[in-house]
N, C-alpha and C. Protein backbone atom coordinates (compact mmCIF):
# COMPACT_ATOMS: atom_id res chain seq x y z
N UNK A 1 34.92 -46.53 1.26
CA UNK A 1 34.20 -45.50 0.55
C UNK A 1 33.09 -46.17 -0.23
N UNK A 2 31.74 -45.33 -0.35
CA UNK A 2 30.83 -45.93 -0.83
C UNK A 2 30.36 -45.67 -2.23
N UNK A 3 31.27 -46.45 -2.91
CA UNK A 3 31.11 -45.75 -4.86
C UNK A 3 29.58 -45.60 -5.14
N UNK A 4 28.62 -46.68 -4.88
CA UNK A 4 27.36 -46.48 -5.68
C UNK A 4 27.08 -44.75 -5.23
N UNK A 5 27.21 -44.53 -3.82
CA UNK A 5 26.62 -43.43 -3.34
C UNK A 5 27.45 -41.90 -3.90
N UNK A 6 28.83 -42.51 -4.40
CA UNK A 6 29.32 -41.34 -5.37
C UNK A 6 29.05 -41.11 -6.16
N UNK A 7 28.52 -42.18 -7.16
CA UNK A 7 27.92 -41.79 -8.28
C UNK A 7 26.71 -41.40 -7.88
N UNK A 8 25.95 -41.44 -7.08
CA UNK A 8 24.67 -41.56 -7.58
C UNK A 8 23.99 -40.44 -6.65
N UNK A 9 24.66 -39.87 -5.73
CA UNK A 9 24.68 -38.71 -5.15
C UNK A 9 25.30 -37.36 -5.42
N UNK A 10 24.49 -36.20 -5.63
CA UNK A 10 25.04 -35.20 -6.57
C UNK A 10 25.90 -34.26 -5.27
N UNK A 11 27.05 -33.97 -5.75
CA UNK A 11 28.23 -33.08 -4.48
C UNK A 11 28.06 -33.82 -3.56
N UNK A 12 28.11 -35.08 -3.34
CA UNK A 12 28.42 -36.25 -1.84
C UNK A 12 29.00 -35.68 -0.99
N UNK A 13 30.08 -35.17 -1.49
CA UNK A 13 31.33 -34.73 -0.27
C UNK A 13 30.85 -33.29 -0.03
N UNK A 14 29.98 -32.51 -0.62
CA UNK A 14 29.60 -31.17 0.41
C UNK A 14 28.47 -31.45 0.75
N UNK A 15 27.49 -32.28 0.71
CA UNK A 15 26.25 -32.44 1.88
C UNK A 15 27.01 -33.25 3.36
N UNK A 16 27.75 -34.10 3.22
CA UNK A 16 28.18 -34.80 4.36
C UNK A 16 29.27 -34.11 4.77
N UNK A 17 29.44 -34.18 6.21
CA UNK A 17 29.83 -33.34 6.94
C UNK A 17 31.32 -33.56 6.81
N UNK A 18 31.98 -32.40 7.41
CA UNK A 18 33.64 -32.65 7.34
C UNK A 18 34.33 -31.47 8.56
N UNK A 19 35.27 -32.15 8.71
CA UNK A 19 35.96 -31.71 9.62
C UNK A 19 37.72 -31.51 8.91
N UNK A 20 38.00 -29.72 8.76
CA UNK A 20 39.03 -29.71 8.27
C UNK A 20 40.69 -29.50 9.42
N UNK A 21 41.60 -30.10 9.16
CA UNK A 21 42.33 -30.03 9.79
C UNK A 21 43.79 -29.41 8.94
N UNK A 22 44.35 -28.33 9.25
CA UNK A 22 45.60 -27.94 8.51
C UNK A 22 46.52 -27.96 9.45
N UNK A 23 47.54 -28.24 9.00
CA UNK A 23 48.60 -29.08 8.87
C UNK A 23 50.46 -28.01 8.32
N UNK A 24 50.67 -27.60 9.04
CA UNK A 24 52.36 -26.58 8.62
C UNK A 24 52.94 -27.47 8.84
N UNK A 25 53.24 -28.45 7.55
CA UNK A 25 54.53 -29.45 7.98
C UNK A 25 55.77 -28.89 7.62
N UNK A 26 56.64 -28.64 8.04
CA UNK A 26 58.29 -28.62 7.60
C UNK A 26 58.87 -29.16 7.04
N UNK A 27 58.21 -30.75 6.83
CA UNK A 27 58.66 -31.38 5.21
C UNK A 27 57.93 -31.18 4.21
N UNK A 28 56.33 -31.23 4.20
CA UNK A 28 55.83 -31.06 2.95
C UNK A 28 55.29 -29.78 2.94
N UNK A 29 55.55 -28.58 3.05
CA UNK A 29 54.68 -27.42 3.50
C UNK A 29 53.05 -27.31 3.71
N UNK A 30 52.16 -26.24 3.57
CA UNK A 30 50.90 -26.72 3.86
C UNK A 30 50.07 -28.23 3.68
N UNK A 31 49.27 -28.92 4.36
CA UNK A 31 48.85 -30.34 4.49
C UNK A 31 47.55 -29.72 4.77
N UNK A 32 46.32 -29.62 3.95
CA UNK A 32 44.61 -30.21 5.06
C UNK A 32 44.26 -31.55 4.49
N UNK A 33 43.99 -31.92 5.96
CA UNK A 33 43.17 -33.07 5.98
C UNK A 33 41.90 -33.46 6.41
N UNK A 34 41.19 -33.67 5.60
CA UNK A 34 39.77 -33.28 5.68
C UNK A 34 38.99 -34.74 5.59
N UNK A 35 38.60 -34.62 7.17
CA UNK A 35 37.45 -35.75 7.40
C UNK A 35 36.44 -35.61 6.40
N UNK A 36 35.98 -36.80 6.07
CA UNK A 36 34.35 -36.56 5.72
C UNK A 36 33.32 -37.68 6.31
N UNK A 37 32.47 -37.55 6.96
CA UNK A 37 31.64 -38.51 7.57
C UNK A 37 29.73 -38.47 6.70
N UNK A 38 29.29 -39.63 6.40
CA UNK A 38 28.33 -39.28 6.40
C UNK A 38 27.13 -38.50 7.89
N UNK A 39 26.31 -37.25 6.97
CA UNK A 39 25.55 -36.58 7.73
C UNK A 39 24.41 -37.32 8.47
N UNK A 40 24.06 -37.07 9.85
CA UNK A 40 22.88 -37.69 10.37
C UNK A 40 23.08 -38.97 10.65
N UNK A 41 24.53 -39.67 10.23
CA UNK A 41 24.52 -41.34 10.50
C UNK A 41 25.69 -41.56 11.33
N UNK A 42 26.78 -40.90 11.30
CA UNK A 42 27.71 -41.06 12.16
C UNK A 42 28.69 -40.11 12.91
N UNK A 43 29.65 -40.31 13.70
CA UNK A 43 30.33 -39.55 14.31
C UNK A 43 31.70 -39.18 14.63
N UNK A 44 32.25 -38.18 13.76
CA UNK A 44 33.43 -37.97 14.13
C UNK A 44 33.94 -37.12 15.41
N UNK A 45 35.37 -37.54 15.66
CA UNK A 45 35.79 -36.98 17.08
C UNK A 45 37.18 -36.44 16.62
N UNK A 46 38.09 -35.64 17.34
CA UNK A 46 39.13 -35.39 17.46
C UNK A 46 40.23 -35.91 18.40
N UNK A 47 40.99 -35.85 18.33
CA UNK A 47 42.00 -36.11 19.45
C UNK A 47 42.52 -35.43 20.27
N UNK A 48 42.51 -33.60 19.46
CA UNK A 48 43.07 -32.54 20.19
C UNK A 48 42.04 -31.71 20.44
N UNK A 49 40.91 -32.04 20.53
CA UNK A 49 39.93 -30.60 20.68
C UNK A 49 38.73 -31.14 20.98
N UNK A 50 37.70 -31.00 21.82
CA UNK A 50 36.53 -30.98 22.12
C UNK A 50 35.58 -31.06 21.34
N UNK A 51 35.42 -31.37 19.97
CA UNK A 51 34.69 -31.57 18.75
C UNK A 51 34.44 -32.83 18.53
N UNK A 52 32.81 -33.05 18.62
CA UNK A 52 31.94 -34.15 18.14
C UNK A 52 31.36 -33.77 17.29
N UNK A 53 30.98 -34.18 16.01
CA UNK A 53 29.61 -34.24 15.16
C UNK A 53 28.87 -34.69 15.32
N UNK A 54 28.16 -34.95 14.72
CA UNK A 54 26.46 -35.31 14.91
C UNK A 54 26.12 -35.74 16.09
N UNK A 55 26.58 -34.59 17.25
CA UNK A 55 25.93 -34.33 18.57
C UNK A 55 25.02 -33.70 19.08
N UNK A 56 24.06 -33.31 17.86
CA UNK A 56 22.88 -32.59 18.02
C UNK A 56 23.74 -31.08 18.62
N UNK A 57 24.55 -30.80 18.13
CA UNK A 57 24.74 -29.43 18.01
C UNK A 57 25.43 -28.88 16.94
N UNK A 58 24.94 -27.66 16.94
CA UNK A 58 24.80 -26.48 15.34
C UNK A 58 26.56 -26.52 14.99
N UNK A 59 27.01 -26.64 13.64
CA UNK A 59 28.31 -26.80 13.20
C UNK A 59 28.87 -25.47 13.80
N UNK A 60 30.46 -25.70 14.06
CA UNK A 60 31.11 -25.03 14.81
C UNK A 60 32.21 -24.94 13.77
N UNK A 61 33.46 -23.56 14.13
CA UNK A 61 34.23 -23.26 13.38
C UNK A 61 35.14 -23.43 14.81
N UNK A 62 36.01 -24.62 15.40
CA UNK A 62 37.37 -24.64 16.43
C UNK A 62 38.57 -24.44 16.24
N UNK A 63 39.16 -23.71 16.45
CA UNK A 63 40.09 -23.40 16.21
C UNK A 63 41.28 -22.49 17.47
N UNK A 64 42.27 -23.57 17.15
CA UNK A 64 43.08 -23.51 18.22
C UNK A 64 43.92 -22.34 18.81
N UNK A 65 43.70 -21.54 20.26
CA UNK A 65 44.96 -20.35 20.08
C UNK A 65 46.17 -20.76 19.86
N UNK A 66 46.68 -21.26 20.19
CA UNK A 66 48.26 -21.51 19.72
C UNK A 66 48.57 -23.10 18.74
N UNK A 67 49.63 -23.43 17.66
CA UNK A 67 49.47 -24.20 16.95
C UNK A 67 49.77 -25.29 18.37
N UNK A 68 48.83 -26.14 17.34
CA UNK A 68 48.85 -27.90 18.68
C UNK A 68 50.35 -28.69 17.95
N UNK A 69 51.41 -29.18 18.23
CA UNK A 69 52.43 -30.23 17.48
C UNK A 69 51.78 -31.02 17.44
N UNK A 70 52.11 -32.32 16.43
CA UNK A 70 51.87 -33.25 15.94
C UNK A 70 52.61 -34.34 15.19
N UNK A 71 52.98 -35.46 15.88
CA UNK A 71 54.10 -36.41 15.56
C UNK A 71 53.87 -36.93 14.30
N UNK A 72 54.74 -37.80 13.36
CA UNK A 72 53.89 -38.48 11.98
C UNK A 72 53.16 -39.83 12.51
N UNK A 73 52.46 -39.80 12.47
CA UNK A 73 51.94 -41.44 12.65
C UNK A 73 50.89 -41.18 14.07
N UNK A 74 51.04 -39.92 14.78
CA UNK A 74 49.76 -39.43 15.47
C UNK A 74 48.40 -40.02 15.38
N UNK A 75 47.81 -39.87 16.00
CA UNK A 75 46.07 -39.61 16.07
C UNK A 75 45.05 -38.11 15.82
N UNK A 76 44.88 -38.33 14.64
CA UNK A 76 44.15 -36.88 14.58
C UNK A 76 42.57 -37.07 15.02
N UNK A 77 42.27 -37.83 14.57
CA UNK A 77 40.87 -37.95 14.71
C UNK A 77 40.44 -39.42 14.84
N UNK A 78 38.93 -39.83 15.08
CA UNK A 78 38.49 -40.95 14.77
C UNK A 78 37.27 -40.93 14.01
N UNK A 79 36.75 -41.73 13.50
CA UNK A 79 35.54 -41.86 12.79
C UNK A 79 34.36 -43.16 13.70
N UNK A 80 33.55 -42.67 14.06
CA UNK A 80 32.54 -43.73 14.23
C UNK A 80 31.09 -44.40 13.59
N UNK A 81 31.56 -44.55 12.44
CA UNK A 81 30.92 -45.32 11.70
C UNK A 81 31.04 -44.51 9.96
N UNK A 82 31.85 -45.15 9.11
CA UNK A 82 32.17 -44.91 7.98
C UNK A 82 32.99 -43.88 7.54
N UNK A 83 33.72 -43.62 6.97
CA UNK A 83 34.95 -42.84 6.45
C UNK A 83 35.35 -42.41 5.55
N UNK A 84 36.09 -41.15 5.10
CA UNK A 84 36.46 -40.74 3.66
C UNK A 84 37.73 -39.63 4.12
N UNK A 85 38.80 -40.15 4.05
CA UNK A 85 39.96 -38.53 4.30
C UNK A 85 40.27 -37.98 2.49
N UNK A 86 40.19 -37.00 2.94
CA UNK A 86 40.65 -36.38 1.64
C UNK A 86 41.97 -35.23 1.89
N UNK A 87 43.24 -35.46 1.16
CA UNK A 87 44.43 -35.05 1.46
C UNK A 87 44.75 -34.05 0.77
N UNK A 88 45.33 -32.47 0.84
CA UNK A 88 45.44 -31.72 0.15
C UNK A 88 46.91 -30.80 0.39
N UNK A 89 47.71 -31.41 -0.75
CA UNK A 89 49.15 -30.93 -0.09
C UNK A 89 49.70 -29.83 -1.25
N UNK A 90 50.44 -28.80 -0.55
CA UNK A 90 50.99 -27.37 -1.52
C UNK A 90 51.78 -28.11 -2.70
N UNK A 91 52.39 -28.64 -2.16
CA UNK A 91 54.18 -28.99 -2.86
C UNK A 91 53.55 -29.70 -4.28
N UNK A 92 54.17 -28.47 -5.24
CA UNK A 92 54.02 -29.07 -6.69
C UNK A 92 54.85 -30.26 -6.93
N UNK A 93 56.20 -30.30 -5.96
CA UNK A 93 56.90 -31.66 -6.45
C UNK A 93 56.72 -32.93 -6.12
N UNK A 94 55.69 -33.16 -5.24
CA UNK A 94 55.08 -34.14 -4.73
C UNK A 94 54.08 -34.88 -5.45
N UNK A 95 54.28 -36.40 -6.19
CA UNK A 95 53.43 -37.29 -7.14
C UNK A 95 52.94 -38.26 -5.83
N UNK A 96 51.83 -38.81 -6.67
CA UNK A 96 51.18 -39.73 -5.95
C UNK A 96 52.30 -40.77 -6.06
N UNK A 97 52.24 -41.85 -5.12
CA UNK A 97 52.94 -43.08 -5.13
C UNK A 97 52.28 -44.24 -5.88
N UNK A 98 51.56 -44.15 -6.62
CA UNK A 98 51.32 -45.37 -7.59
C UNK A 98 50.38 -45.95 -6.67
N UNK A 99 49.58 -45.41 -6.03
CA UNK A 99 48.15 -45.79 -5.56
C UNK A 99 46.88 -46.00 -6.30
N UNK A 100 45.86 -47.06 -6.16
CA UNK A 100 44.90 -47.40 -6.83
C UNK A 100 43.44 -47.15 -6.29
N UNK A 101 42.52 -46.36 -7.41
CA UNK A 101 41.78 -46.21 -5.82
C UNK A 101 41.00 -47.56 -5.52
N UNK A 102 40.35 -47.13 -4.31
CA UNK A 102 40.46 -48.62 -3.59
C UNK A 102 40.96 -48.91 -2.95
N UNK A 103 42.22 -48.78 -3.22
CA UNK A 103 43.43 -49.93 -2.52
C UNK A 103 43.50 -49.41 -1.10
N UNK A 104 43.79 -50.85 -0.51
CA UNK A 104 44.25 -50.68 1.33
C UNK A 104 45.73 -50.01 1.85
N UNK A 105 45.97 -48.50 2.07
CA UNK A 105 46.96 -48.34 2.68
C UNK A 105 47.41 -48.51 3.91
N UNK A 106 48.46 -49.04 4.52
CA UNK A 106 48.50 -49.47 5.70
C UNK A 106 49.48 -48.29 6.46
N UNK A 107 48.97 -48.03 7.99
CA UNK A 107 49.88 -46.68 7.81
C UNK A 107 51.40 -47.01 7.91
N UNK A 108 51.72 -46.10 7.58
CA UNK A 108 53.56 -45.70 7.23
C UNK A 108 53.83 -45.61 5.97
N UNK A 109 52.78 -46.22 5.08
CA UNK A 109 52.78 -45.79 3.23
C UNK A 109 53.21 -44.96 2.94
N UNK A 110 53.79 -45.06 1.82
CA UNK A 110 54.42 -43.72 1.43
C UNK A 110 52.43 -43.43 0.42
N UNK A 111 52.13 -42.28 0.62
CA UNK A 111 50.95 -41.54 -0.46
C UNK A 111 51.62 -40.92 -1.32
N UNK A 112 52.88 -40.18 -0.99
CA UNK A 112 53.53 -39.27 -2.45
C UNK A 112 54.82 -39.57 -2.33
N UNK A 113 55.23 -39.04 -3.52
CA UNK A 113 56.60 -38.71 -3.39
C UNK A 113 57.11 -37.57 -3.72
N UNK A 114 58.27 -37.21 -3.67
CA UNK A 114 59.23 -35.45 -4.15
C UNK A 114 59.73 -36.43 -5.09
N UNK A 115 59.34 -35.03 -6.37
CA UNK A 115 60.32 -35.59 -7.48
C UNK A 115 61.51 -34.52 -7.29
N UNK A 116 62.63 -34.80 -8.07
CA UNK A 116 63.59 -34.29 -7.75
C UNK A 116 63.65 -32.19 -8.81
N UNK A 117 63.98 -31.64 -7.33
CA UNK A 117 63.68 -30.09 -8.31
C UNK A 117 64.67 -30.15 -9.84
């Protein structure tokens, strides 16, 4: 992630483009996960759907007829050239795991935890 350009760019994350993905998990209830790529410089793809960005065509709303499954540790998407996910989960009992920002998660991390009801 590119801090100078957070600070120093006003709403960063709504001029550059994004690609939202939701998520009905059965462990954590609602999940979006929301690409963000910079606009005009690079290119995101999907894994389950026919969606490129910055393919010189007009933003699209895709959306699937029937829900797609999805394993943990899947492929949702890729990024081709620079990156930002931003995670947005229902469950009030769910804390961050003592993450820094910055820091390198490697996948299988735990990002939250359930505190106990």
């Amino acid at each position: 992630m590119n801090g100078l350009a957070i600070r120093h760019v006003n709403s960063l994350f709504a001029v550059n483009e994004r690609v939202s993905i939701l998520i009905d998990s059965p462990e954590f209830g609602p999940v979006a996960v929301i690409m963000v790529g910079a606009a005009n410089v690079g290119r995101m793809s999907l894994s389950f759907a026919d969606l490129v960005t910055n393919s010189g065509q007009p933003g699209a709303l895709v959306q699937a007829k029937a829900p797609i499954p999805i394993a943990r540790g899947q492929e949702l998407g890729a990024f081709n050239l620079g990156s930002t996910v931003v995670l947005l989960v229902a469950d009030p009992r769910l804390q961050p795991a003592g993450l820094t920002s910055g820091q390198f998660v490697p996948m299988g991390s735990p990002l939250w935890r359930r505190t106990p009801a």
